[in-house]
N, C-alpha and C. Protein backbone atom coordinates (compact mmCIF):
# COMPACT_ATOMS: atom_id res chain seq x y z
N UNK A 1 18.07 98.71 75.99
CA UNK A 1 19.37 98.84 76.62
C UNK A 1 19.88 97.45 76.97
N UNK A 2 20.86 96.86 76.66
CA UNK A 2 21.95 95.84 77.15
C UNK A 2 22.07 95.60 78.91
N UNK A 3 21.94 94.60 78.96
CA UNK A 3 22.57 94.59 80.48
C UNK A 3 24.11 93.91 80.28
N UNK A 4 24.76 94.95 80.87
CA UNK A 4 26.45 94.47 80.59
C UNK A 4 26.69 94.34 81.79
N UNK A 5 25.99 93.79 83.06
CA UNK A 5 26.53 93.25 83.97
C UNK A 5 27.19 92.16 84.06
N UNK A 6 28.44 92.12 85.22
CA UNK A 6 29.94 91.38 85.06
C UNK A 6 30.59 91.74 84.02
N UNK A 7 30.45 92.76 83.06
CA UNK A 7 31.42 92.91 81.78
C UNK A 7 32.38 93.92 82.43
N UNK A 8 33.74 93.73 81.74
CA UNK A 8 34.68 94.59 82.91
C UNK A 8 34.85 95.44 81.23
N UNK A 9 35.09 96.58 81.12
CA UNK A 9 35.56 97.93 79.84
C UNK A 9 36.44 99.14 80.87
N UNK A 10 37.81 99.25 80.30
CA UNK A 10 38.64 99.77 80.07
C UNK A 10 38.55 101.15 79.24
N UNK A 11 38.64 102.21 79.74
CA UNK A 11 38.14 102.96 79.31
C UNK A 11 39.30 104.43 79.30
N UNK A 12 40.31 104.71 78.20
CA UNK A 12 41.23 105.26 78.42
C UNK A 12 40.67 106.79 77.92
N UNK A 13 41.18 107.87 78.62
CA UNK A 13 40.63 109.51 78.32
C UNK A 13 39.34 109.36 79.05
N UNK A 14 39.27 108.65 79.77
CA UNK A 14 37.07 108.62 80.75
C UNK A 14 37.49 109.58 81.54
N UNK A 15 38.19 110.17 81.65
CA UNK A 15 37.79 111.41 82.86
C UNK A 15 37.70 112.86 81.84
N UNK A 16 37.54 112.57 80.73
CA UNK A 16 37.52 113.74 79.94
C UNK A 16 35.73 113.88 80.00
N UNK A 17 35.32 115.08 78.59
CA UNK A 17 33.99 115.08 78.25
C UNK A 17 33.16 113.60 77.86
N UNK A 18 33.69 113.49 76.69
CA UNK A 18 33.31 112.29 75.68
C UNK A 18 33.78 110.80 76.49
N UNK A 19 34.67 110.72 77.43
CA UNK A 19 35.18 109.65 78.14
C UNK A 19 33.89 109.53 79.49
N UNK A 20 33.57 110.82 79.90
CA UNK A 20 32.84 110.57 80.75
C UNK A 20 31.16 110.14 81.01
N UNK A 21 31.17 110.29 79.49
CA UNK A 21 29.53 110.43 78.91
C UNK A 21 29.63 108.75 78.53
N UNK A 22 30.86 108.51 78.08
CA UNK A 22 30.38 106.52 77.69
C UNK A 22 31.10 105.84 78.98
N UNK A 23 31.68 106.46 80.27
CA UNK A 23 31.37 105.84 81.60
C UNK A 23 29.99 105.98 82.10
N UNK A 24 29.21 106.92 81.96
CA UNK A 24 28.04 107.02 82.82
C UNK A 24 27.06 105.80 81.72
N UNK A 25 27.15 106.08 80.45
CA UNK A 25 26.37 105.14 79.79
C UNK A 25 26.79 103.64 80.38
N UNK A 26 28.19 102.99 80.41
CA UNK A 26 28.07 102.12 80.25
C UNK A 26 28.13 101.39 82.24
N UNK A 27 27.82 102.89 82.99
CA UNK A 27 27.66 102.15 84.24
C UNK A 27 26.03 101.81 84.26
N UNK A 28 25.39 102.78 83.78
CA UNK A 28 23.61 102.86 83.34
C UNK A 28 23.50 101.61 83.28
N UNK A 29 24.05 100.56 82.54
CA UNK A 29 24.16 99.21 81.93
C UNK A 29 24.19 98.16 82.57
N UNK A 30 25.26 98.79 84.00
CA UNK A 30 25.85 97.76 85.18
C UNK A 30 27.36 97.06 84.27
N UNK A 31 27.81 97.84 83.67
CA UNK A 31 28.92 97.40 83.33
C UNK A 31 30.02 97.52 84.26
N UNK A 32 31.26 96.99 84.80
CA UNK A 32 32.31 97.61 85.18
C UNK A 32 33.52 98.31 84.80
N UNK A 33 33.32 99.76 84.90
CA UNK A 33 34.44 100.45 84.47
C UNK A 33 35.72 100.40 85.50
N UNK A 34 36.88 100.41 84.23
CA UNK A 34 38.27 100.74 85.11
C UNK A 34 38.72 102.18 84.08
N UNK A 35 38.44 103.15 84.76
CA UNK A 35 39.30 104.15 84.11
C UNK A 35 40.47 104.84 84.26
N UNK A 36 41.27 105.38 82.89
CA UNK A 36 42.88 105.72 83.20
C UNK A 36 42.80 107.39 83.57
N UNK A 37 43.89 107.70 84.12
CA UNK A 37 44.08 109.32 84.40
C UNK A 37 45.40 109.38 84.63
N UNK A 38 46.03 110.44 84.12
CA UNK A 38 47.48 111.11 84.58
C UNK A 38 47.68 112.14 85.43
N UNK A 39 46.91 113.02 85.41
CA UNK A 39 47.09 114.40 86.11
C UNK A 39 45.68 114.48 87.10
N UNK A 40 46.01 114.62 87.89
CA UNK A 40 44.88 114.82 89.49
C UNK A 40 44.07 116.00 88.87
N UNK A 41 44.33 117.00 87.92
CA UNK A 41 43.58 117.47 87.86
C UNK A 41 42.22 117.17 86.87
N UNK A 42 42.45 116.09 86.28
CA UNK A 42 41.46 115.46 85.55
C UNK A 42 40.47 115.10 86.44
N UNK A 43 40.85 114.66 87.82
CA UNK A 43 39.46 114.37 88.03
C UNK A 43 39.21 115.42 88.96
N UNK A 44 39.09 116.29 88.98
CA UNK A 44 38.58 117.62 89.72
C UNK A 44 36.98 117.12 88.98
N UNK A 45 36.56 117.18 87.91
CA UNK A 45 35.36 117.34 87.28
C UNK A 45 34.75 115.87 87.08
N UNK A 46 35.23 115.15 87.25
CA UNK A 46 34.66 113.48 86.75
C UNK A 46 33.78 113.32 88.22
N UNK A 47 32.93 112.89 87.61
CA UNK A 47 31.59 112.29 88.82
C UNK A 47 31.43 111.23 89.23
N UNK A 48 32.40 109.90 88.77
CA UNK A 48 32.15 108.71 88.60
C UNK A 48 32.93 108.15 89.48
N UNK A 49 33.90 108.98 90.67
CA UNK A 49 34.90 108.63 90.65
C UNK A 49 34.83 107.58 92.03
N UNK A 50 33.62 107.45 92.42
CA UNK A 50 32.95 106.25 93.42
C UNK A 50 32.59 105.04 92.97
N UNK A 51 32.58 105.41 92.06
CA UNK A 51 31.50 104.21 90.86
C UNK A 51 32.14 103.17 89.84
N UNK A 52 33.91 103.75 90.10
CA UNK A 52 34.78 103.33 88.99
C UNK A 52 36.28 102.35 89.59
N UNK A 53 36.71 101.77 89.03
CA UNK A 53 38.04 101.54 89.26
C UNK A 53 39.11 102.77 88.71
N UNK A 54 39.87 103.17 89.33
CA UNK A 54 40.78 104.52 88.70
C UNK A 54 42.19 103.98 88.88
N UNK A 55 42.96 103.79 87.48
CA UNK A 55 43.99 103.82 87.67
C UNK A 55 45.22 104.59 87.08
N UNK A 56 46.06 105.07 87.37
CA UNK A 56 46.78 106.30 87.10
C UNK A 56 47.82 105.62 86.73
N UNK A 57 47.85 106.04 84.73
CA UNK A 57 48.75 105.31 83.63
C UNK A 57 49.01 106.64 83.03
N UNK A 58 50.04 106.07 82.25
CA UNK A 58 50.62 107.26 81.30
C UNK A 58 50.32 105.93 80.18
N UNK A 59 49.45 106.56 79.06
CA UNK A 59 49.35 105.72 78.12
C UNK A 59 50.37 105.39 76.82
N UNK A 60 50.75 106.41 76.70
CA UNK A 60 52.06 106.99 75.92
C UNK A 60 52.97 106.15 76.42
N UNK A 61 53.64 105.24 77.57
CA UNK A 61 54.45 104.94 77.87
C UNK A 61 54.18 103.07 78.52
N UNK A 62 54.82 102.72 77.32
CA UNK A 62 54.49 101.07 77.01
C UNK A 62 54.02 99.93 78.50
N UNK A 63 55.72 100.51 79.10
CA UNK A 63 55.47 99.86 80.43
C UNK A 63 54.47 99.99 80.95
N UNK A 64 53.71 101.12 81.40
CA UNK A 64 53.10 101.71 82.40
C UNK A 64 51.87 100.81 81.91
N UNK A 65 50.95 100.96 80.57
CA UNK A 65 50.24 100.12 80.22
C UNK A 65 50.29 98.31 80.12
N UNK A 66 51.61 98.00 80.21
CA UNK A 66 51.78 96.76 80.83
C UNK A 66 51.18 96.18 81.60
N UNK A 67 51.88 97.05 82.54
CA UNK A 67 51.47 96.75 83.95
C UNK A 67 49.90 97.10 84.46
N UNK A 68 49.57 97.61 83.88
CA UNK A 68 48.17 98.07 84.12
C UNK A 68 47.20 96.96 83.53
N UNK A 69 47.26 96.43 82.34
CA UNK A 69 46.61 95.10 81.86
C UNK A 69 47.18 93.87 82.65
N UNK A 70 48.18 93.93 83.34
CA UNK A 70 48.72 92.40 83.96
C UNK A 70 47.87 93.12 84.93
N UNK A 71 47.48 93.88 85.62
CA UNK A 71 46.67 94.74 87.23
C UNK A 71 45.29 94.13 86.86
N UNK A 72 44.56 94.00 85.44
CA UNK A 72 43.35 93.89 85.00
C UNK A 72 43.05 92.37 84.89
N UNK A 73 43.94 91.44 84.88
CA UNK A 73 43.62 89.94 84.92
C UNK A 73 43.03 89.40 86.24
């Protein structure tokens, strides 16, 4: 296993199934996740949500991801 400690990963759909399975892997690692969400009800089920940076983007919509990578510098 990698140690990806100090590595920062961006991780868009992580509050889904498959999003949430390569957050837990890549916290396993000591990586730092920032993950995206739109609807509150996504994270009803995500477990990570202590463990993570969460920020609430509409990815579909240019600006919003803008601003969210100028948030990530």
């Amino acid at each position: 296993m990698s140690d990806l400690t100090g590595k920062k990963y961006l991780i868009t759909g992580g509050t889904g199934g498959l999003g949430s399975a390569t957050v837990a892997h890549l916290l396993a690692q000591g990586a730092d996740c920032h993950v995206t969400w739109v609807f509150e009800s996504e994270l009803e089920g995500f477990s990570h949500q202590d463990r993570v940076q969460l920020h609430k983007v509409d990815c579909t919509n240019e600006q919003s991801v803008g601003e969210l990578y100028q948030s990530l510098d």
